[in-house]
PDB file of N, CA and C in Angstrom:
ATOM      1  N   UNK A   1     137.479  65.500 113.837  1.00  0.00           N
ATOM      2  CA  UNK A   1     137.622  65.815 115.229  1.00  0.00           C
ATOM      3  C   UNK A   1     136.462  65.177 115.991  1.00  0.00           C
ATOM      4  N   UNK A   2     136.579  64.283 117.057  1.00  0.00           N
ATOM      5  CA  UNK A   2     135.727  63.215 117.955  1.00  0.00           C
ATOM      6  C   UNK A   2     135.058  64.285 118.707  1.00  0.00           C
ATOM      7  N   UNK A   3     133.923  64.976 119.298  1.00  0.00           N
ATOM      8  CA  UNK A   3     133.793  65.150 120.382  1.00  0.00           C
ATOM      9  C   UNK A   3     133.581  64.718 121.682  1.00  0.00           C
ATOM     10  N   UNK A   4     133.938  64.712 122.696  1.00  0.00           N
ATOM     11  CA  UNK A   4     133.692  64.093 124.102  1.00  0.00           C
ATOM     12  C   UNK A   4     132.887  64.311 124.964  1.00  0.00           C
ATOM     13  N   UNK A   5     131.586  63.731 125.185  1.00  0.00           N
ATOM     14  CA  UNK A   5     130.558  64.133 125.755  1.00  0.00           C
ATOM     15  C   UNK A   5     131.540  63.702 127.521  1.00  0.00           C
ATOM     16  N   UNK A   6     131.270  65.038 127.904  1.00  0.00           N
ATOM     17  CA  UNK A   6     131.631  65.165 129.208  1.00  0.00           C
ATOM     18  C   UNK A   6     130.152  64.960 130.228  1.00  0.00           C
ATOM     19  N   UNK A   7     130.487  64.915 131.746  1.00  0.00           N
ATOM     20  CA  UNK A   7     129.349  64.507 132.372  1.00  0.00           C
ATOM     21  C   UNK A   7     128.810  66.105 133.048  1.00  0.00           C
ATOM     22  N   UNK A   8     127.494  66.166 133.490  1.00  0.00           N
ATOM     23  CA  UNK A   8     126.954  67.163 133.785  1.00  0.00           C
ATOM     24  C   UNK A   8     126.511  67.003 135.356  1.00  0.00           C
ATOM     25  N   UNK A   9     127.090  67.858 135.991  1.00  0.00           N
ATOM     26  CA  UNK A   9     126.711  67.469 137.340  1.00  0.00           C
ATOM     27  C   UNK A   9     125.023  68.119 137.695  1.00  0.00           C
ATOM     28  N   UNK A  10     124.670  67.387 138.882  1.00  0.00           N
ATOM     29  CA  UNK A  10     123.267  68.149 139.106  1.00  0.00           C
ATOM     30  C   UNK A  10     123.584  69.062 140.029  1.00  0.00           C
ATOM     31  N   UNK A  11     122.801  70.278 140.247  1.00  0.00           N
ATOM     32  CA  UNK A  11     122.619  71.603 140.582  1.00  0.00           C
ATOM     33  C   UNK A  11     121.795  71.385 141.858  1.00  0.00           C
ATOM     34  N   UNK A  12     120.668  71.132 141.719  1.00  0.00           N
ATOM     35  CA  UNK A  12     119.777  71.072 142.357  1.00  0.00           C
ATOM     36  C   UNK A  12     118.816  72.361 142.706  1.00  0.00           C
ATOM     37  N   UNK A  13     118.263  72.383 144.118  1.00  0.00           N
ATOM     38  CA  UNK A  13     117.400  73.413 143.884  1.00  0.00           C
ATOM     39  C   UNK A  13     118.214  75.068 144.074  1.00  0.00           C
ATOM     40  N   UNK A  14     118.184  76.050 143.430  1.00  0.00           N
ATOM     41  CA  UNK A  14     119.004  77.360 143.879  1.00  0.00           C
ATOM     42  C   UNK A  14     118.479  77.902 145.521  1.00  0.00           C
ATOM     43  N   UNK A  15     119.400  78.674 145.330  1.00  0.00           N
ATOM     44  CA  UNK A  15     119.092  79.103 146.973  1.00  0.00           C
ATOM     45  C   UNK A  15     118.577  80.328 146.693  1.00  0.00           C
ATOM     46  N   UNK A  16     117.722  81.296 147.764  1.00  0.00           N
ATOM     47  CA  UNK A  16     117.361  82.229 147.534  1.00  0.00           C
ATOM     48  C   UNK A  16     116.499  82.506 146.260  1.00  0.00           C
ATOM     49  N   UNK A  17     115.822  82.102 146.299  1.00  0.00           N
ATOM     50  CA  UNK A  17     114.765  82.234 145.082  1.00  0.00           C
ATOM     51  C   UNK A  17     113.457  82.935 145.195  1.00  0.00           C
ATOM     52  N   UNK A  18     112.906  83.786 144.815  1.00  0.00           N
ATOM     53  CA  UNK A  18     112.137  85.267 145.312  1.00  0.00           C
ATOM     54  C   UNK A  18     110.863  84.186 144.938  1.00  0.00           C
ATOM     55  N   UNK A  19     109.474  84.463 145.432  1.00  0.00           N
ATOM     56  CA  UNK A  19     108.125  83.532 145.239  1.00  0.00           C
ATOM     57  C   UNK A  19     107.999  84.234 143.578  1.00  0.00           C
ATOM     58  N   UNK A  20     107.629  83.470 142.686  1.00  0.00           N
ATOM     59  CA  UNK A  20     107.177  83.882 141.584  1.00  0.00           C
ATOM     60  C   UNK A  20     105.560  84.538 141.692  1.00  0.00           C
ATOM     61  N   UNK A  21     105.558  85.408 141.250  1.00  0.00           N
ATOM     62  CA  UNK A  21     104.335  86.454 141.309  1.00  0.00           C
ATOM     63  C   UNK A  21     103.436  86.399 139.686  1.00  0.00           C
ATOM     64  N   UNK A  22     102.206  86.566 139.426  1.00  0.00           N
ATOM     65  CA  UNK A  22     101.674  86.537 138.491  1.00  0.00           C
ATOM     66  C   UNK A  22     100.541  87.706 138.467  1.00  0.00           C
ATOM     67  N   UNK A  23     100.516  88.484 137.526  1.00  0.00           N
ATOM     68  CA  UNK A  23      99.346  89.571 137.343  1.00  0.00           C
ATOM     69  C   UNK A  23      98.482  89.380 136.099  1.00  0.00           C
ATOM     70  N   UNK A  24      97.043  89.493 136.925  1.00  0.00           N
ATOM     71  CA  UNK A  24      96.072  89.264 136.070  1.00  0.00           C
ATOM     72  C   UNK A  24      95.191  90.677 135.581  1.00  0.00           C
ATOM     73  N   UNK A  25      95.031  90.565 134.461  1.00  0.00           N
ATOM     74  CA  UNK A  25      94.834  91.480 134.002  1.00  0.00           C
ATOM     75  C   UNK A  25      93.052  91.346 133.502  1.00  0.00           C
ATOM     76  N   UNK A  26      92.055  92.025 133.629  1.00  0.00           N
ATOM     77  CA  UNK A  26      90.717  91.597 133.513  1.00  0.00           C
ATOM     78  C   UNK A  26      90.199  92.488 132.115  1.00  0.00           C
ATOM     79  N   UNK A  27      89.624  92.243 131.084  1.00  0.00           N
ATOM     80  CA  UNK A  27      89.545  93.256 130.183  1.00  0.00           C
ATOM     81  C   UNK A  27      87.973  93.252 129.768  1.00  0.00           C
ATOM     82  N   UNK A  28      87.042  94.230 129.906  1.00  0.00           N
ATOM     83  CA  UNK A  28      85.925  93.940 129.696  1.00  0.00           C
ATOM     84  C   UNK A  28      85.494  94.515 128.634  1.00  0.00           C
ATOM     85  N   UNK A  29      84.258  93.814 128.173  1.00  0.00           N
ATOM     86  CA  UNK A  29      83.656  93.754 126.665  1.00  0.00           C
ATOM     87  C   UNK A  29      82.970  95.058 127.250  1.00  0.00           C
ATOM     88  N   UNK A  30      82.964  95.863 126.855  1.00  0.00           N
ATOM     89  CA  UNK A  30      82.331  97.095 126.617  1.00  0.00           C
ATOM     90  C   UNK A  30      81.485  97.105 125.828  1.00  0.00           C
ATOM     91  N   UNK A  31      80.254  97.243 125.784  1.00  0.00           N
ATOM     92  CA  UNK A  31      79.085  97.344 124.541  1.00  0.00           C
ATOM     93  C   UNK A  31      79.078  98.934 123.831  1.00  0.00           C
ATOM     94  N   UNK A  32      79.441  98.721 122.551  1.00  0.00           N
ATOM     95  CA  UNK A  32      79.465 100.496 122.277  1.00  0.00           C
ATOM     96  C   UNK A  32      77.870 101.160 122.222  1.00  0.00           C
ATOM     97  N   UNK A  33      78.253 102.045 122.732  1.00  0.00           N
ATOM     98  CA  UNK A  33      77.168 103.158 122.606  1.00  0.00           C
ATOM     99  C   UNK A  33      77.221 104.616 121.726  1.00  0.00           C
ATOM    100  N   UNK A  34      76.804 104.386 120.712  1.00  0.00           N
ATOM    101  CA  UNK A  34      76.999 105.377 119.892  1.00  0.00           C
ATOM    102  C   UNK A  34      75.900 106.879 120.372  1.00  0.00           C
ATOM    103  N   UNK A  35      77.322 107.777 119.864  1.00  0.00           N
ATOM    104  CA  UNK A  35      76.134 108.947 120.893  1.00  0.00           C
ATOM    105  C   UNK A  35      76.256 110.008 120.301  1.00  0.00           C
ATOM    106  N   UNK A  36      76.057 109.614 118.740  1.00  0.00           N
ATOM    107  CA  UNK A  36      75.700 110.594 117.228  1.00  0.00           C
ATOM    108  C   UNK A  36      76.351 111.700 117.644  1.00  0.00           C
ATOM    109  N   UNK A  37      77.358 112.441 117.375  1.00  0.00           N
ATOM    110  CA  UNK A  37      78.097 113.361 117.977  1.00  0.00           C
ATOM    111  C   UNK A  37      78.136 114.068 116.584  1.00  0.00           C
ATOM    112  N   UNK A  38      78.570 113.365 115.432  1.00  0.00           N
ATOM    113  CA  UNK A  38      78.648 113.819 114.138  1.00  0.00           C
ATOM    114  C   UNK A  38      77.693 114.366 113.654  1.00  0.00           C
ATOM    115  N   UNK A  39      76.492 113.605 113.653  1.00  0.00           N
ATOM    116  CA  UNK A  39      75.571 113.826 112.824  1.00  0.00           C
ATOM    117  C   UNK A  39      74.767 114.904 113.746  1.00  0.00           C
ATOM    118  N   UNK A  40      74.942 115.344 115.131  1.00  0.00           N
ATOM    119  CA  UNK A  40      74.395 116.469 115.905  1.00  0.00           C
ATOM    120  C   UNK A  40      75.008 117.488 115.243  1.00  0.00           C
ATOM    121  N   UNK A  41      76.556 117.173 115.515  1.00  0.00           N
ATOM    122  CA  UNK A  41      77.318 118.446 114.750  1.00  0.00           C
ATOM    123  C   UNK A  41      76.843 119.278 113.289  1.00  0.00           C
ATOM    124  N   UNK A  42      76.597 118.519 112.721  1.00  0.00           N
ATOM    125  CA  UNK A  42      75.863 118.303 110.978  1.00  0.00           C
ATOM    126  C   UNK A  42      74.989 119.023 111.239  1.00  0.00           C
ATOM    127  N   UNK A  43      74.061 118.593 112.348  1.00  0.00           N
ATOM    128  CA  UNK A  43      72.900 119.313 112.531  1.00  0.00           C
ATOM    129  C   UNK A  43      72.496 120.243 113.108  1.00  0.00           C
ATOM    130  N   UNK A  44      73.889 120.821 113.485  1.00  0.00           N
ATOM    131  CA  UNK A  44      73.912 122.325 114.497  1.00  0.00           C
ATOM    132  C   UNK A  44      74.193 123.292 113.501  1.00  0.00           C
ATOM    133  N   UNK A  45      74.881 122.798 112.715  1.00  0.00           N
ATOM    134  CA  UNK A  45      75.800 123.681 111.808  1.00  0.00           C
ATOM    135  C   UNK A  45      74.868 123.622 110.765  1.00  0.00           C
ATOM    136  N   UNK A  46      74.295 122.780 110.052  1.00  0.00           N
ATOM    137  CA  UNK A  46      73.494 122.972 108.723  1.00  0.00           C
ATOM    138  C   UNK A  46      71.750 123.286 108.924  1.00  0.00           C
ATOM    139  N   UNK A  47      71.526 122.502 109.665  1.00  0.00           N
ATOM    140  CA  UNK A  47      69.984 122.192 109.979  1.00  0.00           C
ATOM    141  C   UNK A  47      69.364 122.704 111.353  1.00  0.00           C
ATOM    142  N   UNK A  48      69.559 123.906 111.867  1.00  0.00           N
ATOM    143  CA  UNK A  48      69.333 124.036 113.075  1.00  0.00           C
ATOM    144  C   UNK A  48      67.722 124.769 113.247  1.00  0.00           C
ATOM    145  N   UNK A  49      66.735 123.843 113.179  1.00  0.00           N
ATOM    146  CA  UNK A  49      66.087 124.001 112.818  1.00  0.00           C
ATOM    147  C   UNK A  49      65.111 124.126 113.912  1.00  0.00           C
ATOM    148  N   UNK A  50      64.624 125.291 114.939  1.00  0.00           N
ATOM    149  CA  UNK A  50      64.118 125.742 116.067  1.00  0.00           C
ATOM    150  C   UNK A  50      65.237 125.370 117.488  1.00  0.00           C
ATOM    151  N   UNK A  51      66.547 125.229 116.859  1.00  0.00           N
ATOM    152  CA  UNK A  51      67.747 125.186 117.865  1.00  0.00           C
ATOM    153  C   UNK A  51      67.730 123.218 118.310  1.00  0.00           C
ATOM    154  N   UNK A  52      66.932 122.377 117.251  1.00  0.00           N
ATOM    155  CA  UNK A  52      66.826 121.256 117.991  1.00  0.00           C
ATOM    156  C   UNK A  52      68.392 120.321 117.822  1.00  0.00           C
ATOM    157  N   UNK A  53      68.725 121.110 116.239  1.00  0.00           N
ATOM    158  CA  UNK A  53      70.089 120.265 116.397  1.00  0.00           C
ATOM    159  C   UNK A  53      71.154 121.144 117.716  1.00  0.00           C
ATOM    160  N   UNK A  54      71.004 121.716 117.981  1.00  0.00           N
ATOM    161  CA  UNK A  54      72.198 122.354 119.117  1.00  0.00           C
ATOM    162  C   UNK A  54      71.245 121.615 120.434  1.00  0.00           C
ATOM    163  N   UNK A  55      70.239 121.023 120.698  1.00  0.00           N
ATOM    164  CA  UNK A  55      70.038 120.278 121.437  1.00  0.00           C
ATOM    165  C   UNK A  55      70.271 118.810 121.430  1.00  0.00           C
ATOM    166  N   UNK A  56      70.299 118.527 120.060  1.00  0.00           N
ATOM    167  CA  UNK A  56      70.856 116.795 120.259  1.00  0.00           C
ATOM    168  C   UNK A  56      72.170 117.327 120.418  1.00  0.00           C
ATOM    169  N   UNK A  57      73.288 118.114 120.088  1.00  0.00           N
ATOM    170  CA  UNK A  57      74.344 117.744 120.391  1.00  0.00           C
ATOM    171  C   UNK A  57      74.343 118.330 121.535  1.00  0.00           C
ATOM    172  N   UNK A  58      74.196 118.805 122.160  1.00  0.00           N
ATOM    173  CA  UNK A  58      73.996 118.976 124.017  1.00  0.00           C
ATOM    174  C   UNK A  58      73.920 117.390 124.443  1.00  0.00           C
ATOM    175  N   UNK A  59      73.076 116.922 124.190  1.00  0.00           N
ATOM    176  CA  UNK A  59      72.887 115.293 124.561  1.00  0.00           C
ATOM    177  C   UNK A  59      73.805 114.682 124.077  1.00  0.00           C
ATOM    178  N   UNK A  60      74.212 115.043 122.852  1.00  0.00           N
ATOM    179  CA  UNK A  60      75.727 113.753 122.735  1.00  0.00           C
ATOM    180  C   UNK A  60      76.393 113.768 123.355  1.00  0.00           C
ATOM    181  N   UNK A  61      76.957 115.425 123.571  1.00  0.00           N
ATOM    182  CA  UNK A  61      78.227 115.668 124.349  1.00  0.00           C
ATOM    183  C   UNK A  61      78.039 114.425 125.961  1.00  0.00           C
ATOM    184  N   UNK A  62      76.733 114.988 126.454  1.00  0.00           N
ATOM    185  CA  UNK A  62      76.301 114.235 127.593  1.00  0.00           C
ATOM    186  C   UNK A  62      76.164 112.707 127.418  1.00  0.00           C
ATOM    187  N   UNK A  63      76.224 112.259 126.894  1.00  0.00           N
ATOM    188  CA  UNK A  63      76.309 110.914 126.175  1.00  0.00           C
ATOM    189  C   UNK A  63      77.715 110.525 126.241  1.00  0.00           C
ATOM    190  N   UNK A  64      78.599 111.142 125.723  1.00  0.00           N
ATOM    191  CA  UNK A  64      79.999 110.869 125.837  1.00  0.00           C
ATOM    192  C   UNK A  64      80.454 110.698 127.239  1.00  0.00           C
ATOM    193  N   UNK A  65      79.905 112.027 127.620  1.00  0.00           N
ATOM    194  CA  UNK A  65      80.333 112.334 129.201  1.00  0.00           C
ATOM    195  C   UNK A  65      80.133 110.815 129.978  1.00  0.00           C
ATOM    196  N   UNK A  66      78.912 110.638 130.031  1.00  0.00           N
ATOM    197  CA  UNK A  66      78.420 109.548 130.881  1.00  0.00           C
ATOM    198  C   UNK A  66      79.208 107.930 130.060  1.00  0.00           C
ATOM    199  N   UNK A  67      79.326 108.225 128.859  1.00  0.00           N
ATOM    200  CA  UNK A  67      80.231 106.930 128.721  1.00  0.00           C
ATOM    201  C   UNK A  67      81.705 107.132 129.164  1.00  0.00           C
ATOM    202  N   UNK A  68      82.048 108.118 129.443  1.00  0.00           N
ATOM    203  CA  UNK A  68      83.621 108.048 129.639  1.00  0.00           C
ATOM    204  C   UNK A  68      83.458 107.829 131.111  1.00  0.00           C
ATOM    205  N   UNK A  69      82.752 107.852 131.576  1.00  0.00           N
ATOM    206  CA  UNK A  69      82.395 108.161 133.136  1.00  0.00           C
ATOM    207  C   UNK A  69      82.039 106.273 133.834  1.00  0.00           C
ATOM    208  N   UNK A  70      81.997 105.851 132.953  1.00  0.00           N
ATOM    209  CA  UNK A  70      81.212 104.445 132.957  1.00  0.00           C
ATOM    210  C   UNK A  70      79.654 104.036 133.479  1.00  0.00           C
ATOM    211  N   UNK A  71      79.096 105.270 133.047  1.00  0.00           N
ATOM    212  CA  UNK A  71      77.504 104.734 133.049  1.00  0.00           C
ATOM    213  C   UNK A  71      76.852 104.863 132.313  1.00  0.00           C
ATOM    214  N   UNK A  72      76.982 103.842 131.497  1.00  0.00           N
ATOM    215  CA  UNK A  72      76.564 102.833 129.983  1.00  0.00           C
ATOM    216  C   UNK A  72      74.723 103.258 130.013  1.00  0.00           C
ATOM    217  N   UNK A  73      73.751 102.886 131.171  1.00  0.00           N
ATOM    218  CA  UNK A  73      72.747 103.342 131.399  1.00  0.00           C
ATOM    219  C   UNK A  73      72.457 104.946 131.293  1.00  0.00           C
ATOM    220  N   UNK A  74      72.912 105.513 131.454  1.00  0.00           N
ATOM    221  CA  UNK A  74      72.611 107.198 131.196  1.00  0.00           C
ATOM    222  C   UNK A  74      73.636 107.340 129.755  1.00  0.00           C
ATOM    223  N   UNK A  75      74.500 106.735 129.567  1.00  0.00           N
ATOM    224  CA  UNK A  75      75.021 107.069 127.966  1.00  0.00           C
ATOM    225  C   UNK A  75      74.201 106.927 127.005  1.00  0.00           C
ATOM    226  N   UNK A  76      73.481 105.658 127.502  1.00  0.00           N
ATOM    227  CA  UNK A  76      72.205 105.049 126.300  1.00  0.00           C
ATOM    228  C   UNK A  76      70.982 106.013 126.083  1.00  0.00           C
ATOM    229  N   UNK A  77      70.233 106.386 127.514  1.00  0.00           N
ATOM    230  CA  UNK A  77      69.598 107.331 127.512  1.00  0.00           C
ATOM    231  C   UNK A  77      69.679 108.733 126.575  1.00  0.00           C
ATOM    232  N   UNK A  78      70.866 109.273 126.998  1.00  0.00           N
ATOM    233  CA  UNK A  78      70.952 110.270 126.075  1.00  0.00           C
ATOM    234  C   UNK A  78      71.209 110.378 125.058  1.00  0.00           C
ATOM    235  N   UNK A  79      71.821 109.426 124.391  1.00  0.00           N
ATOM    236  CA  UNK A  79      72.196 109.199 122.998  1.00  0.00           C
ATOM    237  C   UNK A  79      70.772 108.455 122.409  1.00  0.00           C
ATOM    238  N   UNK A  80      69.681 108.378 123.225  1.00  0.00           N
ATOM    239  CA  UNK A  80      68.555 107.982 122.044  1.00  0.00           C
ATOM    240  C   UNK A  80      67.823 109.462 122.381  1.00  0.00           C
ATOM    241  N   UNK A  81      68.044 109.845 123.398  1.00  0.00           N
ATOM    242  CA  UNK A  81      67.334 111.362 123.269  1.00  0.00           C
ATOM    243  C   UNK A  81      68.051 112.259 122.110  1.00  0.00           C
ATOM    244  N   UNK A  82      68.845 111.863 121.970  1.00  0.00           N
ATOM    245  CA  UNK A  82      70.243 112.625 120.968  1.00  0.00           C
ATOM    246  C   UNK A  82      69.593 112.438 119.396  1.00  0.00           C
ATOM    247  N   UNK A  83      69.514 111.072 119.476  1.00  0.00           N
ATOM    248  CA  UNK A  83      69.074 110.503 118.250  1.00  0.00           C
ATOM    249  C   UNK A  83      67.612 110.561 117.923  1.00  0.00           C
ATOM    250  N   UNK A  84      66.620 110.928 118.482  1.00  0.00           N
ATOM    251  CA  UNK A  84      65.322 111.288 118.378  1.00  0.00           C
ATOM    252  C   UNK A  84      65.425 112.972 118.398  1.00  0.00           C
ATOM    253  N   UNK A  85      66.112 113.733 118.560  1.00  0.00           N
ATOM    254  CA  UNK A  85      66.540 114.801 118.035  1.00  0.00           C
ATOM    255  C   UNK A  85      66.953 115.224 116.930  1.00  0.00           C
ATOM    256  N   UNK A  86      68.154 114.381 116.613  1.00  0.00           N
ATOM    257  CA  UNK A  86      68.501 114.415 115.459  1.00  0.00           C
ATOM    258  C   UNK A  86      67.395 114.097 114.180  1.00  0.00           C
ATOM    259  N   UNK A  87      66.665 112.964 114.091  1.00  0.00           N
ATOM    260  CA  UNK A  87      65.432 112.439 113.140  1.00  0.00           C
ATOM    261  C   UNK A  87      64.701 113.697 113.427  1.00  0.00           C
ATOM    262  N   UNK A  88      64.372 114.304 114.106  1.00  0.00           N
ATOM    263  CA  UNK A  88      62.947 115.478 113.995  1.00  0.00           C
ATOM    264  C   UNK A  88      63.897 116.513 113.541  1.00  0.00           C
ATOM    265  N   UNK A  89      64.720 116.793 113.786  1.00  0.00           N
ATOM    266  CA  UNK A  89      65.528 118.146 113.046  1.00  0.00           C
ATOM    267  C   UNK A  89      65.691 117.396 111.321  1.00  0.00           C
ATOM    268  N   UNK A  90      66.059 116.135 111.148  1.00  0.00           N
ATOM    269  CA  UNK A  90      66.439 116.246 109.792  1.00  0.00           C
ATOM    270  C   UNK A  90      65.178 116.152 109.119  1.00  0.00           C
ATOM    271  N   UNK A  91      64.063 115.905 109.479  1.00  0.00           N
ATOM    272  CA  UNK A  91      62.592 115.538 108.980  1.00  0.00           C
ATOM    273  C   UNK A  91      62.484 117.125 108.489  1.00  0.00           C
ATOM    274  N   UNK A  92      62.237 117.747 109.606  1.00  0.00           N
ATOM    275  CA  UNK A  92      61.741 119.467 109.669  1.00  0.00           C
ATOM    276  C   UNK A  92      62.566 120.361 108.909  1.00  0.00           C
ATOM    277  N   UNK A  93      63.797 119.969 108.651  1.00  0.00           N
ATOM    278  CA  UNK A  93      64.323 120.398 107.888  1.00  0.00           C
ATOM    279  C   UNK A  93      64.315 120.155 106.286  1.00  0.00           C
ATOM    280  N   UNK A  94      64.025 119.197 105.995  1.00  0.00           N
ATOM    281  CA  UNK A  94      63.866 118.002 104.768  1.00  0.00           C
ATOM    282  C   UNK A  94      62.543 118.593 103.938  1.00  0.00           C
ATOM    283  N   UNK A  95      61.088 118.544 105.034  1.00  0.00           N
ATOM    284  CA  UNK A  95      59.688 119.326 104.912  1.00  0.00           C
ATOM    285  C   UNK A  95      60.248 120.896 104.478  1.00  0.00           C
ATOM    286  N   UNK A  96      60.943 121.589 105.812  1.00  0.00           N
ATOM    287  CA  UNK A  96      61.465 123.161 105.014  1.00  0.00           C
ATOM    288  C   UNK A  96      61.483 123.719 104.063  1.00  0.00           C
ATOM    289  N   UNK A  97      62.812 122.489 103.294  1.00  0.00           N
ATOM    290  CA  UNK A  97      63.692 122.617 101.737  1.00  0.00           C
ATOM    291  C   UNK A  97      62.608 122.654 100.791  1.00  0.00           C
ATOM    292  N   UNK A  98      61.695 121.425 101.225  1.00  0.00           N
ATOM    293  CA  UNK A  98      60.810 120.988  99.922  1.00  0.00           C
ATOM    294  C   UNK A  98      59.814 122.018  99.728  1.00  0.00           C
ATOM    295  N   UNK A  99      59.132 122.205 100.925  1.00  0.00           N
ATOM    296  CA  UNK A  99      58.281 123.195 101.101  1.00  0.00           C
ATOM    297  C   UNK A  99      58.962 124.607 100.336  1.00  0.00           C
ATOM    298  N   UNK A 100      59.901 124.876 100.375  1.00  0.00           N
ATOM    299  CA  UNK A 100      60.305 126.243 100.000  1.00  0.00           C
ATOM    300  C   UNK A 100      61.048 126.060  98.415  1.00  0.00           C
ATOM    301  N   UNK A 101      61.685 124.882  98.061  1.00  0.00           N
ATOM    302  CA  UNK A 101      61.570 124.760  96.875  1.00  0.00           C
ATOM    303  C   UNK A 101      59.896 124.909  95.844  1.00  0.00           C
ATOM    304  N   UNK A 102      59.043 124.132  95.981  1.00  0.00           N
ATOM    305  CA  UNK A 102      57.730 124.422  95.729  1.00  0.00           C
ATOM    306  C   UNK A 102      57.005 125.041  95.625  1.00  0.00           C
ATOM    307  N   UNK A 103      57.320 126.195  96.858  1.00  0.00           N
ATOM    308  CA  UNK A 103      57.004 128.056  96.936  1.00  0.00           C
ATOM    309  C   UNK A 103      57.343 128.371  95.762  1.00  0.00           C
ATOM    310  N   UNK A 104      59.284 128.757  95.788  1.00  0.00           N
ATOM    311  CA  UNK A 104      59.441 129.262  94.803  1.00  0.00           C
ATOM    312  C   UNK A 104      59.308 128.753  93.381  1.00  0.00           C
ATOM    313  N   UNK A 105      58.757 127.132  93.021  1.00  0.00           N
ATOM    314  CA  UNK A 105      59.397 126.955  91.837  1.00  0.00           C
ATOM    315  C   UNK A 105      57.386 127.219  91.277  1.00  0.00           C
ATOM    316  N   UNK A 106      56.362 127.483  92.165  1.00  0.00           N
ATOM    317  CA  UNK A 106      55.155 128.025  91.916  1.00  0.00           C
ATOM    318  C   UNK A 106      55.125 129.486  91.780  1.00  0.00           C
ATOM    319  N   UNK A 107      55.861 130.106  91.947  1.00  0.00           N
ATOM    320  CA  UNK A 107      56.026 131.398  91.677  1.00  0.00           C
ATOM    321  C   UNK A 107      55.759 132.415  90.381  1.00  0.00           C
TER     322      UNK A 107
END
């Protein structure tokens, strides 16, 4: 069976044709800020050692806050206040154990 290439007429431009529109979408690099939330928690619950871990996680929470909020500058802040909380609670706690293992194992 031959096929017959038939001819194609031109169209040209359509009528009524809406302006083509384009949306840009901008996505920004976010720098993470970690704002020890876990390891406060850890340290409220296990190590609360003169109430300092229930104060770093006061500051995480606030840490979060201010990152969800978009101010990266006060997120940072508190999450190193968070995190210099956290190190003196796990130190003081660490000194505690040993200290009181040593008590008793001089006994």
């Amino acid at each position: 069976m031959i096929k017959e290439e038939q001819p194609v007429a031109e169209l040209g431009t359509p009528y009524n044709v809406p302006p083509t529109t384009s949306t840009v979408i901008t996505i920004q690099n976010e720098t993470p800020v970690p704002d020890h939330i876990i390891w406060s928690l850890f340290n409220t619950i296990y190590l609360n050692w003169c109430c300092l871990g229930f104060l770093a996680f006061a500051y995480s929470v606030k840490s979060r806050d201010r990152k969800m909020v978009g101010d990266l500058t006060g997120a940072q802040s508190y999450a190193s206040t968070a995190k210099c909380l956290n190190i003196c609670t796990l130190v003081f706690s660490l000194l505690l154990t040993i200290t009181s293992i040593i008590v008793i194992a001089t006994r």
